[in-house]
PDB file of N, CA and C in Angstrom:
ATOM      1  N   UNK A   1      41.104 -45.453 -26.965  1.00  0.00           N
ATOM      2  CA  UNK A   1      42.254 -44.778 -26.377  1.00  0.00           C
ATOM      3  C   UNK A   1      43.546 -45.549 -26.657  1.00  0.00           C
ATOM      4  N   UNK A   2      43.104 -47.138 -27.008  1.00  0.00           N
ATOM      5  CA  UNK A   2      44.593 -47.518 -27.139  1.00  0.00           C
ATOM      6  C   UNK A   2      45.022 -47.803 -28.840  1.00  0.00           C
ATOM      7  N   UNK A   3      44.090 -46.699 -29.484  1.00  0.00           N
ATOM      8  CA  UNK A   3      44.635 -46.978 -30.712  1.00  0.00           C
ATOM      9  C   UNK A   3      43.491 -48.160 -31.717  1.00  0.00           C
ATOM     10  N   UNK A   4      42.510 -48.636 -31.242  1.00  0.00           N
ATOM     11  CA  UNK A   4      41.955 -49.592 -31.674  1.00  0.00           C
ATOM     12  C   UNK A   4      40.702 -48.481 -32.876  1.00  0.00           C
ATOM     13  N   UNK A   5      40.502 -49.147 -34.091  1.00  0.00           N
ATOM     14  CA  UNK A   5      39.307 -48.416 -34.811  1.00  0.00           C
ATOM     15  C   UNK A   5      38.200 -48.454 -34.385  1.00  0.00           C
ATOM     16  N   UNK A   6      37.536 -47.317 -34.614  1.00  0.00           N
ATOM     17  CA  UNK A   6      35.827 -47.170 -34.581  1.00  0.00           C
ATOM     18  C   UNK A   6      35.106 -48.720 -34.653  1.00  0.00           C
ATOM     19  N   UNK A   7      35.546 -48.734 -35.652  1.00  0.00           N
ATOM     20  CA  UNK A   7      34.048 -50.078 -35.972  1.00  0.00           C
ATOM     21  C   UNK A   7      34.603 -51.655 -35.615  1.00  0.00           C
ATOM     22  N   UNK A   8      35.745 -51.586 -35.037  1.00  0.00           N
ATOM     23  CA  UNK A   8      36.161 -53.002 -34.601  1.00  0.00           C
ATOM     24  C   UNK A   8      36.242 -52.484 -32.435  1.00  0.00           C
ATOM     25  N   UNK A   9      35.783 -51.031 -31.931  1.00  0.00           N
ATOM     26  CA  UNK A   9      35.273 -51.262 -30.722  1.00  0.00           C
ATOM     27  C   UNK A   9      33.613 -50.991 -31.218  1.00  0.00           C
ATOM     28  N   UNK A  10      33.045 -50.569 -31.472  1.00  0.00           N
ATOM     29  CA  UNK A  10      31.985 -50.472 -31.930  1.00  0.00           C
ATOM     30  C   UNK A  10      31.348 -51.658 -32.020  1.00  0.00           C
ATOM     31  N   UNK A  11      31.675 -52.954 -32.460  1.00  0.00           N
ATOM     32  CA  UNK A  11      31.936 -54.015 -32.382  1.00  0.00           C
ATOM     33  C   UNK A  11      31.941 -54.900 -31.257  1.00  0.00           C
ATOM     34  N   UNK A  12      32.780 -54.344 -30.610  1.00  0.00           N
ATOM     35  CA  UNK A  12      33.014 -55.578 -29.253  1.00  0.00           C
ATOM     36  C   UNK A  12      32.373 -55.235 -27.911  1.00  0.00           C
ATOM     37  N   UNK A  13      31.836 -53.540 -28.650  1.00  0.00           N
ATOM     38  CA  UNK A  13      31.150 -52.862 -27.053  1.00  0.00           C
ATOM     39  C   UNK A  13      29.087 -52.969 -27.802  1.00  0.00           C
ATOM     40  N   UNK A  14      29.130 -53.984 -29.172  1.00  0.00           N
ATOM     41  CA  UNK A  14      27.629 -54.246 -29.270  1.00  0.00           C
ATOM     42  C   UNK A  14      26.688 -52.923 -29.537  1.00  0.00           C
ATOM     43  N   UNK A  15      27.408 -51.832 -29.923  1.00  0.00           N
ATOM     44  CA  UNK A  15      26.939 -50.310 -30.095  1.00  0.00           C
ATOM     45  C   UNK A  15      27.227 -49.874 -31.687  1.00  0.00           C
ATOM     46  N   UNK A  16      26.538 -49.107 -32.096  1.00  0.00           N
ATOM     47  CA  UNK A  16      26.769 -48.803 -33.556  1.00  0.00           C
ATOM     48  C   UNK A  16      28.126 -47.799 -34.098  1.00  0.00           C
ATOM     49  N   UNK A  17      28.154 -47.689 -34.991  1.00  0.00           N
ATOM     50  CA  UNK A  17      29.728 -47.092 -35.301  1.00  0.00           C
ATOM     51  C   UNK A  17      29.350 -45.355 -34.770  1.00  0.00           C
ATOM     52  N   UNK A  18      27.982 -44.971 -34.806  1.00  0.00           N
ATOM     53  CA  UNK A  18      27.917 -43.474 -34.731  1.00  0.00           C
ATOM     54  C   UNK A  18      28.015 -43.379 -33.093  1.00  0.00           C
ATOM     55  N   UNK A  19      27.222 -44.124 -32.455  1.00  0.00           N
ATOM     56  CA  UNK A  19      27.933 -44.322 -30.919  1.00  0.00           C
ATOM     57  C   UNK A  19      29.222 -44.459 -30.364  1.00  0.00           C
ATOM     58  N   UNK A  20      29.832 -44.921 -31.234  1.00  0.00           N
ATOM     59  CA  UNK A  20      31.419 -45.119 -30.845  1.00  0.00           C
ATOM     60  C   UNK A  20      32.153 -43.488 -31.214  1.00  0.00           C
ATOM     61  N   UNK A  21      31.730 -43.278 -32.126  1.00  0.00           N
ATOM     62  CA  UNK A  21      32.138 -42.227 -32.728  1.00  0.00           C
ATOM     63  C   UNK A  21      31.913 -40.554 -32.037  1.00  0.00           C
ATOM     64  N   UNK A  22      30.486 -41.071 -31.135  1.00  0.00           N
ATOM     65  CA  UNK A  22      30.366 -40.007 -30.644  1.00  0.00           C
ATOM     66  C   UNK A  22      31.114 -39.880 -29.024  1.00  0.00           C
ATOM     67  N   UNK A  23      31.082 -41.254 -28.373  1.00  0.00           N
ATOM     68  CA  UNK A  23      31.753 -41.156 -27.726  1.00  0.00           C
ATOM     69  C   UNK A  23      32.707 -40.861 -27.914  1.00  0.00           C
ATOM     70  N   UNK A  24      33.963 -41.567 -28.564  1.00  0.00           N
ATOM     71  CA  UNK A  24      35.499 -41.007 -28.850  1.00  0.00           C
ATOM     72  C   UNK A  24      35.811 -39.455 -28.647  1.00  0.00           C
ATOM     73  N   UNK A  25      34.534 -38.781 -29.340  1.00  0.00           N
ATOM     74  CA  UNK A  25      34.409 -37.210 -29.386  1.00  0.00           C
ATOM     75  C   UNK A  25      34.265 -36.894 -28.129  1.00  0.00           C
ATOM     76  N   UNK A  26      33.741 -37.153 -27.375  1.00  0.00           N
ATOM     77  CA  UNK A  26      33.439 -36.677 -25.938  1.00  0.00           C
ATOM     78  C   UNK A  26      34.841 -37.020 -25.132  1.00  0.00           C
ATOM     79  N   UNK A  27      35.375 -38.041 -25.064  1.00  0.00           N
ATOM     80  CA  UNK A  27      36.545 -38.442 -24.580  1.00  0.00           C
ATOM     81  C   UNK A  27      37.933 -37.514 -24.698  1.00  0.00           C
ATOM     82  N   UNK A  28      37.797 -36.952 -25.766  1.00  0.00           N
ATOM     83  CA  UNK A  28      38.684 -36.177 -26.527  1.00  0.00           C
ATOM     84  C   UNK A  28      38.795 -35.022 -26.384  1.00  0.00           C
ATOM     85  N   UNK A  29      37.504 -34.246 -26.022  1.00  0.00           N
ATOM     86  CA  UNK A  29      36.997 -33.439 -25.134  1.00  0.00           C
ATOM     87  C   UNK A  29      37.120 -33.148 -23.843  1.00  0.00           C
ATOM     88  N   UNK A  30      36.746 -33.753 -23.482  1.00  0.00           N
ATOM     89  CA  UNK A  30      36.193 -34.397 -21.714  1.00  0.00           C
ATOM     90  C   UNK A  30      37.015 -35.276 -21.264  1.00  0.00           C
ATOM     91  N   UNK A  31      37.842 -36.303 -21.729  1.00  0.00           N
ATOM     92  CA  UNK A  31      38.006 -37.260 -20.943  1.00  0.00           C
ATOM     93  C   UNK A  31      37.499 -38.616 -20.321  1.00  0.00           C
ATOM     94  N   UNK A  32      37.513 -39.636 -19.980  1.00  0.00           N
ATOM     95  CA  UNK A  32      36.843 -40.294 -19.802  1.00  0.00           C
ATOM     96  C   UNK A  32      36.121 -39.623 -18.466  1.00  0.00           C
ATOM     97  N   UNK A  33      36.073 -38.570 -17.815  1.00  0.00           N
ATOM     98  CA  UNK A  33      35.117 -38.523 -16.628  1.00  0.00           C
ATOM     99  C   UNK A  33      34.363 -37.566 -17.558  1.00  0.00           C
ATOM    100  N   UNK A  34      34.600 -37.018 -18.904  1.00  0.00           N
ATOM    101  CA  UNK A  34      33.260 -36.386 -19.370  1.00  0.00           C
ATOM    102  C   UNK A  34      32.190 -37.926 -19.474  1.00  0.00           C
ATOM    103  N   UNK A  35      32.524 -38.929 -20.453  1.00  0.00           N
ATOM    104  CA  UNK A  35      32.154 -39.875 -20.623  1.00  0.00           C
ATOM    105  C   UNK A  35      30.920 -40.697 -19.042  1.00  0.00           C
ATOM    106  N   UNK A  36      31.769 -40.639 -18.478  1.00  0.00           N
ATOM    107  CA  UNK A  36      31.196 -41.214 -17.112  1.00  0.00           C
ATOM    108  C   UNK A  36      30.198 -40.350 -15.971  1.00  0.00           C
ATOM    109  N   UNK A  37      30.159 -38.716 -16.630  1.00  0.00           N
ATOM    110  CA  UNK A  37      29.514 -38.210 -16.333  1.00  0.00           C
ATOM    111  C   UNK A  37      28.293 -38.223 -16.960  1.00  0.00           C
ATOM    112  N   UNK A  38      28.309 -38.900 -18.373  1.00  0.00           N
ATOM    113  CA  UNK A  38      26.912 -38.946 -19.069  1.00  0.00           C
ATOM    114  C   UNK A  38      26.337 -39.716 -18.036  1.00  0.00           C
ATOM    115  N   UNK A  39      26.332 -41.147 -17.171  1.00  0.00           N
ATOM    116  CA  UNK A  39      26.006 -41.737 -16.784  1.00  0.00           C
ATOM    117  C   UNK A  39      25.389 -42.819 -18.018  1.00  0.00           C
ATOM    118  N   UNK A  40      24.692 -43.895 -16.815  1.00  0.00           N
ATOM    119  CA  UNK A  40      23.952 -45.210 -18.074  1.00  0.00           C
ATOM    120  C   UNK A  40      22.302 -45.208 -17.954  1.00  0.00           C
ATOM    121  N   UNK A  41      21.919 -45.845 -18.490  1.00  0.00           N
ATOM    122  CA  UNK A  41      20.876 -45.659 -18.905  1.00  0.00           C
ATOM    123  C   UNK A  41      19.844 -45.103 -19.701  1.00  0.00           C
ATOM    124  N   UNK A  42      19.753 -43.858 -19.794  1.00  0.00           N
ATOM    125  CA  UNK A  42      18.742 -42.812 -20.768  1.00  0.00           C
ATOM    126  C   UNK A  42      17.004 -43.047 -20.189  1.00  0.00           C
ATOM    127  N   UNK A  43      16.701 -43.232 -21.778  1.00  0.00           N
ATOM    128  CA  UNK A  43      15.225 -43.466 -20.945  1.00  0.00           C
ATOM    129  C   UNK A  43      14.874 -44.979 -20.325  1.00  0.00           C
ATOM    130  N   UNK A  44      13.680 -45.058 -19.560  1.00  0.00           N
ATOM    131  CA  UNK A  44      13.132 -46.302 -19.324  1.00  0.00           C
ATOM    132  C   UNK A  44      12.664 -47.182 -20.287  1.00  0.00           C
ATOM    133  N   UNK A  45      12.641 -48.340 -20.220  1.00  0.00           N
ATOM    134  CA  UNK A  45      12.522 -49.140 -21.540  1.00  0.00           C
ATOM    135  C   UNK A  45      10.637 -49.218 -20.833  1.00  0.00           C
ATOM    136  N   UNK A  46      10.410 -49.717 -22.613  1.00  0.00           N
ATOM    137  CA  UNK A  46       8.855 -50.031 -22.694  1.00  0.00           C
ATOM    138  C   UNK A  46       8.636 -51.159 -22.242  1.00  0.00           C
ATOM    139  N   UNK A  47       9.679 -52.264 -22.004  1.00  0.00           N
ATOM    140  CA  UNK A  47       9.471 -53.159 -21.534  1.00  0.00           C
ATOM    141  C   UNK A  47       9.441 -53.428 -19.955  1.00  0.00           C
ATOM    142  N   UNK A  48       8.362 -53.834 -19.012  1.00  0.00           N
ATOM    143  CA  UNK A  48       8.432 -54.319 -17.668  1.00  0.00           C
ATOM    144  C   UNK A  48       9.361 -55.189 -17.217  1.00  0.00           C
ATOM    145  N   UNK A  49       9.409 -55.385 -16.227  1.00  0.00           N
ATOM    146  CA  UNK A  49      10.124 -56.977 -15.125  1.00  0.00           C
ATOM    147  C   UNK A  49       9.389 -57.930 -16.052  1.00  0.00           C
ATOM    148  N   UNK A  50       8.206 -58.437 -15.908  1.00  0.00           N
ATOM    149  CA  UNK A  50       7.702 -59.283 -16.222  1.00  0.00           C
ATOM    150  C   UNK A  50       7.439 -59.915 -17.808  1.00  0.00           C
ATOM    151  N   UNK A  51       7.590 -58.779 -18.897  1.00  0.00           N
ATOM    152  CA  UNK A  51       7.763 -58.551 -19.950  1.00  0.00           C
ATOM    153  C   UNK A  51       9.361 -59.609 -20.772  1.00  0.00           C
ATOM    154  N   UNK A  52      10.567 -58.846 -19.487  1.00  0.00           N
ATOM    155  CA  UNK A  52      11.898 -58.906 -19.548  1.00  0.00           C
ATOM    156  C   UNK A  52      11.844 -60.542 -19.392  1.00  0.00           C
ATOM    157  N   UNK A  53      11.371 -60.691 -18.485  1.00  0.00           N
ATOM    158  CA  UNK A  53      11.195 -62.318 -17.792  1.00  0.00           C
ATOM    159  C   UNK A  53      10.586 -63.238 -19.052  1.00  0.00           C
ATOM    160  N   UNK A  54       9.841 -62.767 -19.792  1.00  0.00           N
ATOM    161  CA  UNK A  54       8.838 -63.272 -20.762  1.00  0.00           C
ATOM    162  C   UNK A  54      10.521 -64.056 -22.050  1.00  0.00           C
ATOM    163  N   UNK A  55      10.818 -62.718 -22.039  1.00  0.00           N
ATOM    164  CA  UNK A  55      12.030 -62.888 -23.053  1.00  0.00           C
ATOM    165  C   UNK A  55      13.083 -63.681 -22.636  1.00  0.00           C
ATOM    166  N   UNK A  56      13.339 -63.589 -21.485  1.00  0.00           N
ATOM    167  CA  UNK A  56      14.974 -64.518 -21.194  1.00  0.00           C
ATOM    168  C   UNK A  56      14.217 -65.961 -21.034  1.00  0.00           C
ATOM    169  N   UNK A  57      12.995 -66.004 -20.635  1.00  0.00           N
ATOM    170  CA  UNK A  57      12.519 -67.671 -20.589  1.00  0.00           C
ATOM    171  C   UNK A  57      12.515 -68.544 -21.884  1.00  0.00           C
ATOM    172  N   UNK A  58      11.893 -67.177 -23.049  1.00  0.00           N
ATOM    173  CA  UNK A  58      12.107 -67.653 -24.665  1.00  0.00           C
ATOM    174  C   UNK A  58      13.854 -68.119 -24.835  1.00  0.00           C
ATOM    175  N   UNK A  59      14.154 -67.445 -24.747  1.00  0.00           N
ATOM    176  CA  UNK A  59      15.700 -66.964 -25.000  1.00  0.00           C
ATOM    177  C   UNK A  59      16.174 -69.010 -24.488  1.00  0.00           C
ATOM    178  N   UNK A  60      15.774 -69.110 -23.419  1.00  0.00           N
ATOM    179  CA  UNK A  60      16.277 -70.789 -23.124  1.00  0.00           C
ATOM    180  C   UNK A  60      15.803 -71.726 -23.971  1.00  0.00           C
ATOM    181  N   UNK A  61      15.031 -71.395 -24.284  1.00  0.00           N
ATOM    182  CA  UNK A  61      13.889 -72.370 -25.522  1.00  0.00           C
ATOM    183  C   UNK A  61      14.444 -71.858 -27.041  1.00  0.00           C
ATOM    184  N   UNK A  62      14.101 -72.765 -27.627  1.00  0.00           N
ATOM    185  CA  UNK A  62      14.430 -72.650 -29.567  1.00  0.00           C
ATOM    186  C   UNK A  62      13.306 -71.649 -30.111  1.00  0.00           C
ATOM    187  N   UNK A  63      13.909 -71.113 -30.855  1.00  0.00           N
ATOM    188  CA  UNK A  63      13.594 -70.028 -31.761  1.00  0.00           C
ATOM    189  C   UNK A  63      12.426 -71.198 -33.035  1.00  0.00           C
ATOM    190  N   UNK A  64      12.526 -72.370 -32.701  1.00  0.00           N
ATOM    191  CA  UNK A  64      12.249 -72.961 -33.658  1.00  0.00           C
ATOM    192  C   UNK A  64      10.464 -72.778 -33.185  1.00  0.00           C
ATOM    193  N   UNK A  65      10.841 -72.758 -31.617  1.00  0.00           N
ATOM    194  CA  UNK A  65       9.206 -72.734 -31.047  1.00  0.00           C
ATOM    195  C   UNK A  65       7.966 -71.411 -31.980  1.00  0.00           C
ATOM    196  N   UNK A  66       8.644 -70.438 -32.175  1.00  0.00           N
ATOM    197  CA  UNK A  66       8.735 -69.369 -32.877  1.00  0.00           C
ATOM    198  C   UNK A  66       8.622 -69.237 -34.542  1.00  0.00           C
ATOM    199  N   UNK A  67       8.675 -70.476 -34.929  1.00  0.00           N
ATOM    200  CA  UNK A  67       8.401 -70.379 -36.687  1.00  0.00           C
ATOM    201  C   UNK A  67       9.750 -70.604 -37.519  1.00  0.00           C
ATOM    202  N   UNK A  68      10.552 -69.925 -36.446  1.00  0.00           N
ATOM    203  CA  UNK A  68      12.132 -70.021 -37.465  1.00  0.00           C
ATOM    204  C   UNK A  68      12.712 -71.711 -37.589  1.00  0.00           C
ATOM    205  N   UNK A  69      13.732 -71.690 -38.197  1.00  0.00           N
ATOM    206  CA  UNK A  69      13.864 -72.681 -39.205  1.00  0.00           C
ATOM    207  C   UNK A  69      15.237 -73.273 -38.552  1.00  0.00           C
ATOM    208  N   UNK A  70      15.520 -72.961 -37.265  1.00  0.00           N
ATOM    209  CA  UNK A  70      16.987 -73.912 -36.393  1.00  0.00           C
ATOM    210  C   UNK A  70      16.925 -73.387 -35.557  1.00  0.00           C
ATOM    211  N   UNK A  71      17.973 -74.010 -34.609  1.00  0.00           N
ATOM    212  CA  UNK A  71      17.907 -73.415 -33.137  1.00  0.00           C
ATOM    213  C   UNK A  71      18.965 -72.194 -32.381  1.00  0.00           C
ATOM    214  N   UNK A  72      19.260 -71.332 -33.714  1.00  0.00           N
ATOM    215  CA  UNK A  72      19.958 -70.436 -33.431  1.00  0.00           C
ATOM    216  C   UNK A  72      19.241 -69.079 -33.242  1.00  0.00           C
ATOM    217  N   UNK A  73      19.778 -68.585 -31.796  1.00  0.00           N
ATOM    218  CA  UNK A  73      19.414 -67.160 -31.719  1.00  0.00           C
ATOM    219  C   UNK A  73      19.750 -66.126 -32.368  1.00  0.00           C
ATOM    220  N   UNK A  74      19.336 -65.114 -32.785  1.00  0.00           N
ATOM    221  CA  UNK A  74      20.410 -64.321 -33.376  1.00  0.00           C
ATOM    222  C   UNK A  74      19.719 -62.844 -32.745  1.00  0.00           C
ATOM    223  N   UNK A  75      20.016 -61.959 -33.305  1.00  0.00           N
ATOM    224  CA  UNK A  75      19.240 -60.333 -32.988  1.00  0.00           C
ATOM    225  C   UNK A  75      18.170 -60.414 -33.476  1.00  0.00           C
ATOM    226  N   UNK A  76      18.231 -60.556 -34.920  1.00  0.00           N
ATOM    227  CA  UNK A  76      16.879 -60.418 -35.661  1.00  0.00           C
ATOM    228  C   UNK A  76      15.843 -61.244 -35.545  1.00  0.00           C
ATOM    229  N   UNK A  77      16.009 -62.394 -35.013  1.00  0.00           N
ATOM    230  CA  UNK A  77      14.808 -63.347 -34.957  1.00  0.00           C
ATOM    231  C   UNK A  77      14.420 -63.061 -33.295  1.00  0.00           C
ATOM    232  N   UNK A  78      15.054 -62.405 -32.306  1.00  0.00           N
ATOM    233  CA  UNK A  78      14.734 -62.333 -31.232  1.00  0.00           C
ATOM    234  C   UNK A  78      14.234 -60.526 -31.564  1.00  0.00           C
ATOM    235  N   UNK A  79      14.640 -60.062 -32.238  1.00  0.00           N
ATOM    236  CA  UNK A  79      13.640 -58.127 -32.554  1.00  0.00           C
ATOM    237  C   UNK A  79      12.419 -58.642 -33.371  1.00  0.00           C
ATOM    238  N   UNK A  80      12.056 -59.945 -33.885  1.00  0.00           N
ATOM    239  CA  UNK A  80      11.222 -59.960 -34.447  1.00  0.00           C
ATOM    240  C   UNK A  80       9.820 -60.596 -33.318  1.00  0.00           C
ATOM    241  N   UNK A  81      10.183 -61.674 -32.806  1.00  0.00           N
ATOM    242  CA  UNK A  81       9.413 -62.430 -31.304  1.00  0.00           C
ATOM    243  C   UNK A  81       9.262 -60.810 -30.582  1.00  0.00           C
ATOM    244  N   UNK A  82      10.241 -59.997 -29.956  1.00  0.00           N
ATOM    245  CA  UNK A  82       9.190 -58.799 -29.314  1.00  0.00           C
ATOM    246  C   UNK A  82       8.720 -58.283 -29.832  1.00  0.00           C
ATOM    247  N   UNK A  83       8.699 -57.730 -31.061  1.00  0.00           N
ATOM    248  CA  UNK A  83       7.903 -57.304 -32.240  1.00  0.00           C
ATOM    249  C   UNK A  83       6.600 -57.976 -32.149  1.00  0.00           C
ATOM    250  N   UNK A  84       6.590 -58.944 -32.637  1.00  0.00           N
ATOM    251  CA  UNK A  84       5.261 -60.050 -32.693  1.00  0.00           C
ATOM    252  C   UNK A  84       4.310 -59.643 -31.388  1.00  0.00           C
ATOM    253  N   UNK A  85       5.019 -60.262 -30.187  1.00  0.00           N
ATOM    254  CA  UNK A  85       4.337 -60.740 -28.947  1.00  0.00           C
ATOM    255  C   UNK A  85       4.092 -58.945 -27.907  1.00  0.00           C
ATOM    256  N   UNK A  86       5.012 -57.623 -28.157  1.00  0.00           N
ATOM    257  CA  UNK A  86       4.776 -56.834 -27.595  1.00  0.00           C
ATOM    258  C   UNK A  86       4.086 -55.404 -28.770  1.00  0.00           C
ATOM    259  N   UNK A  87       4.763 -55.624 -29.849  1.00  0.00           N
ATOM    260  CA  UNK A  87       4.334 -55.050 -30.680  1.00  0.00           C
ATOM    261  C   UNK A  87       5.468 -53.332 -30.435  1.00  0.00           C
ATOM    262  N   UNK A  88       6.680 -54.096 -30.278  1.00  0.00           N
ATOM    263  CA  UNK A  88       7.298 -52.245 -29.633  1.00  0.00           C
ATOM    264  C   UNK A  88       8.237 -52.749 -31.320  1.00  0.00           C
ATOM    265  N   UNK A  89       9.072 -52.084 -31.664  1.00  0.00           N
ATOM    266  CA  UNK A  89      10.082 -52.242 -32.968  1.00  0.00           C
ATOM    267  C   UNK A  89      11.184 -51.617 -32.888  1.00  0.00           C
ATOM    268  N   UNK A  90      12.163 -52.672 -32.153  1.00  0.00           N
ATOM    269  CA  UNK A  90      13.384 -52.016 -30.954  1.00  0.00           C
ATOM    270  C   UNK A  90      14.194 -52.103 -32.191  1.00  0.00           C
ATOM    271  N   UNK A  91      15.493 -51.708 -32.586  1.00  0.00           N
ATOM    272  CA  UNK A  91      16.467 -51.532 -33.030  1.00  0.00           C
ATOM    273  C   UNK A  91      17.564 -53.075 -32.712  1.00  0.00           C
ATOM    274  N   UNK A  92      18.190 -53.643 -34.189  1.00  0.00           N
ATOM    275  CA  UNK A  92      18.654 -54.538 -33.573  1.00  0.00           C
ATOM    276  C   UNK A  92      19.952 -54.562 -32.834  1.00  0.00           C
ATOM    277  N   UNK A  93      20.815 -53.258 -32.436  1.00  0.00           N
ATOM    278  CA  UNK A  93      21.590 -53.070 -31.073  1.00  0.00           C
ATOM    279  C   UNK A  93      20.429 -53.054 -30.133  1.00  0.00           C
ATOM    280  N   UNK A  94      19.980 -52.265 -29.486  1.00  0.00           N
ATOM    281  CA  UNK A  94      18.743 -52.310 -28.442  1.00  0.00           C
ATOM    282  C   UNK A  94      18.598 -54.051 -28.121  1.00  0.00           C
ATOM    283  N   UNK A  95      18.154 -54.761 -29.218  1.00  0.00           N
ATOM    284  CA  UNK A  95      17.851 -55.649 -28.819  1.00  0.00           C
ATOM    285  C   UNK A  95      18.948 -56.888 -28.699  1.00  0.00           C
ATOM    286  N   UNK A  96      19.685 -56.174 -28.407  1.00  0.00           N
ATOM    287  CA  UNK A  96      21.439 -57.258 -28.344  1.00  0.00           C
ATOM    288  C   UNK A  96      21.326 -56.472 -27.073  1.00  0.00           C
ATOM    289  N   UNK A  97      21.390 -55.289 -26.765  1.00  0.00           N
ATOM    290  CA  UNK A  97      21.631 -54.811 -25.412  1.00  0.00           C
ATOM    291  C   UNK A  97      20.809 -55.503 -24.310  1.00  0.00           C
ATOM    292  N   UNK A  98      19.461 -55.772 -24.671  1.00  0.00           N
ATOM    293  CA  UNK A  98      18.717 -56.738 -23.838  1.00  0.00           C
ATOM    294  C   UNK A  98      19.377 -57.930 -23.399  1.00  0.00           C
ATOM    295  N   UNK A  99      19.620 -58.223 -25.043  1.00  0.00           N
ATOM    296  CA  UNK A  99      20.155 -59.886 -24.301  1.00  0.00           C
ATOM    297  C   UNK A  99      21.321 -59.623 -23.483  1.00  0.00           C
ATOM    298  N   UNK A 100      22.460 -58.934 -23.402  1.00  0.00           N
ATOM    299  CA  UNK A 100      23.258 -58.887 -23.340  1.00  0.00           C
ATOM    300  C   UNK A 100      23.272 -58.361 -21.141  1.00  0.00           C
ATOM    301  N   UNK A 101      22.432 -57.998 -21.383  1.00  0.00           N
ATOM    302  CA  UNK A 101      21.444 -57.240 -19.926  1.00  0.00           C
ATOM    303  C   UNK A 101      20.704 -58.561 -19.170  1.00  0.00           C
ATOM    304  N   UNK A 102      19.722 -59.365 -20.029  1.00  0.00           N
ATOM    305  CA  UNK A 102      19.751 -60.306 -19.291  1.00  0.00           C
ATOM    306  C   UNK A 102      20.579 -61.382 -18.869  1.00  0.00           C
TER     307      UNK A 102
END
């Protein structure tokens, strides 16, 4: 709304450019109370409490524990550990939204 591009909020709101894009459309439309009428959430994740818990405890610990090669987190080496250990194959926004959630 204040003029900023697609893919630099797309960007800072951790969502893909077609999400941004579709929102903007709705806004433009609707307004931001169309927007806020979608509400949050969607579906329930495959993942439990205890599941979630599994991940933010990794998340304090090195990725190195994990096979990788330094102690940096990133998306992909943390979509790959739930991959491995739950076997679900989240998307790597999804799995920024996690972290970003825990």
């Amino acid at each position: 709304m204040a003029g900023e591009g697609i893919d630099s909020v797309a960007r800072q709101l951790g969502i893909s450019t077609a999400s941004a894009k579709r929102y903007k459309a709705i806004v433009e439309v609707g307004g931001l109370d169309a927007l806020e009428s979608m509400g949050v959430g969607g579906r329930k994740s495959a993942l439990d409490a205890q599941a979630l818990e599994w991940i933010a405890n990794s998340l304090r610990g090195s990725p190195v524990a994990f096979g990788f090669d330094s102690d940096q987190w990133t998306d992909g080496r943390l979509q790959s550990v739930i991959q491995n250990r739950f076997g679900i194959d989240f998307s790597r926004v999804y799995v920024r939204q996690i972290t970003i959630d825990l």
